[in-house]
Structures are given as C-alpha cells and as structure tokens.
Protein backbone atom coordinates (compact mmCIF):
# COMPACT_ATOMS: atom_id res chain seq x y z
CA UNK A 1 225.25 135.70 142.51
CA UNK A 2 222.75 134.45 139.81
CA UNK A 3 220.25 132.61 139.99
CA UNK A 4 220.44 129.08 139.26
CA UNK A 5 217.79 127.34 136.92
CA UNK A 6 215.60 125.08 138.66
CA UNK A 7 214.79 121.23 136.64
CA UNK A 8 211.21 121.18 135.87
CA UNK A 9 210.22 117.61 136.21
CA UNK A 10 209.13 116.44 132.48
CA UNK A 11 205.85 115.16 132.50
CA UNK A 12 206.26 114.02 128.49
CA UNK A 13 205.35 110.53 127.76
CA UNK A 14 205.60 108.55 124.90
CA UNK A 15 202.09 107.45 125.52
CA UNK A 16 200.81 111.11 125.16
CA UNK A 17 201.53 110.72 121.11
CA UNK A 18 200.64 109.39 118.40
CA UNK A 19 203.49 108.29 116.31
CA UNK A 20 202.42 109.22 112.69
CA UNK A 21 205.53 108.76 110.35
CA UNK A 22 209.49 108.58 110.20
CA UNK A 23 211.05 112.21 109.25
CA UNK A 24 214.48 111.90 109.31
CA UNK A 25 217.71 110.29 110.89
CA UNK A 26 220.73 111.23 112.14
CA UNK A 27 224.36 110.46 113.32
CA UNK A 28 222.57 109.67 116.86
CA UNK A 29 219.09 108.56 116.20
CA UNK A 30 215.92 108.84 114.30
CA UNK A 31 213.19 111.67 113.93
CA UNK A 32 208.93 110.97 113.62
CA UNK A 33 206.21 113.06 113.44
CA UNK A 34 203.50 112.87 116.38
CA UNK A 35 200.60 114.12 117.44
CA UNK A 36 199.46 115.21 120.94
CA UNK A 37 196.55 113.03 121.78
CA UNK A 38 195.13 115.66 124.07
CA UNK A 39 195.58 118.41 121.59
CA UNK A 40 196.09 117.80 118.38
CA UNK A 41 199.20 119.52 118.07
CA UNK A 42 201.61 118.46 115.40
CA UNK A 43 204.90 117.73 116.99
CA UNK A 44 208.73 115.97 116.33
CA UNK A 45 209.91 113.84 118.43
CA UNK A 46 213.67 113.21 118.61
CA UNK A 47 214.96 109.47 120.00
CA UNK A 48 218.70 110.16 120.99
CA UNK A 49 220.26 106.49 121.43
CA UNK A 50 221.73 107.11 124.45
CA UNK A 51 224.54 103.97 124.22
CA UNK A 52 225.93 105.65 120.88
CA UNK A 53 226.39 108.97 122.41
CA UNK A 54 228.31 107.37 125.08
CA UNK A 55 230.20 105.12 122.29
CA UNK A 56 231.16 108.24 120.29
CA UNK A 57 231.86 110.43 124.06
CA UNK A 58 228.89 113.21 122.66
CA UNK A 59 227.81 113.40 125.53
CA UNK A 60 228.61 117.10 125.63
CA UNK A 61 227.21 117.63 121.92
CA UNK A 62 223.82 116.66 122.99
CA UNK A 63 223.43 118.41 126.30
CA UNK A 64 224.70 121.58 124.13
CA UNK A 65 221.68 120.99 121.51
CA UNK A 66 219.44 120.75 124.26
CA UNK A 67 220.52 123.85 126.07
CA UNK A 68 220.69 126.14 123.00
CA UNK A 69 217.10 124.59 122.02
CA UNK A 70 216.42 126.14 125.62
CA UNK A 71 217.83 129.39 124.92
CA UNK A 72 217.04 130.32 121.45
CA UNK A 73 213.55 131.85 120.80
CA UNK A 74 212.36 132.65 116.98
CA UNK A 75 209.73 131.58 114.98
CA UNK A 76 212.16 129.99 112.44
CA UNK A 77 213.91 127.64 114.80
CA UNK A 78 212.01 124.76 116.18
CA UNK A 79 211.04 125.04 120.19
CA UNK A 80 212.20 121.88 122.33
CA UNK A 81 209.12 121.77 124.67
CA UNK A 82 210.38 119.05 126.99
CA UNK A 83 212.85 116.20 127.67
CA UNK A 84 212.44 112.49 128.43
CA UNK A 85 213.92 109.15 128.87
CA UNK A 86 212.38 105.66 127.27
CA UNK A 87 214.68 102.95 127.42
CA UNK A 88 217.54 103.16 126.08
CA UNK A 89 217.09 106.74 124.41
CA UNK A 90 216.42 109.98 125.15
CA UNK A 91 213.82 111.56 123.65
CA UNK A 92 213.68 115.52 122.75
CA UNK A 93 209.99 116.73 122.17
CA UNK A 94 209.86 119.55 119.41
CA UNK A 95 207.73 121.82 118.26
C-alpha cells in the first residue's frame, strides 16, 4: 500500500512579508510581490478569494494548481513553498 502524504502544518504568515507591489490578477484573485522579512528573499504571493471559487464550483481547479505546484520540480516553473489562509482568501506563497 503507499504511503500517504502527511500535512505539514504551514507556518506562513502574512506578517512574515513585506508587500512590495501588485503583479498581476486573475480570474480568482490578485498577485504581489513580497519580501521575506527574515531573509530577504524575493517572493509572490497568490490571494485566492476563496467565496469566488466556491461561486464559480473551482474548487477542484485550485486544489489541482496547488498539487501540481507540489509535484513539479524545474528551475523554469515557479516553486509553491507553502499554503495559508487570511480571511476570506487563500493565499499560495511562491517562489
């Protein structure tokens, strides 16, 4: 039997960034541009509204993007580092 993948509890915060600029938007929500406050790492930060996923019944579309953010490793595709939830949106930290 496989194994199954364990959760690993997020420990992203909103308060760990800097928001610097808006990047981009989408069907769903709105990109910005961060930076760590620890590190000084440049990062993207994804807010998914949550209610218009929901609305539009993507609920399925956006666990997918997550998942194949998961799985897919090359230096041309961005890395999702971590997951988390502020509000009403989730938020998908890239990098």
């Amino acid at each position: 039997m496989p194994k199954k993948k364990e959760k690993k509890k997020s420990t992203a915060s909103l308060e760990n960034y800097e928001i610097k600029q808006h990047i981009g938007e989408g069907a769903f929500g709105s990109v910005n541009l961060a930076i760590d406050k620890k590190s000084g790492l440049k990062v993207a930060i994804k807010a998914v509204n949550i209610l218009r996923i929901c609305e539009l019944n993507k609920e399925r579309h956006i666990l997918r993007e997550k998942d194949l953010l998961n799985e897919l490793k090359h230096p041309n595709i961005i890395q999702l580092y971590s997951t988390f939830k502020v509000s009403l949106f989730l938020r998908l930290l890239l990098f």
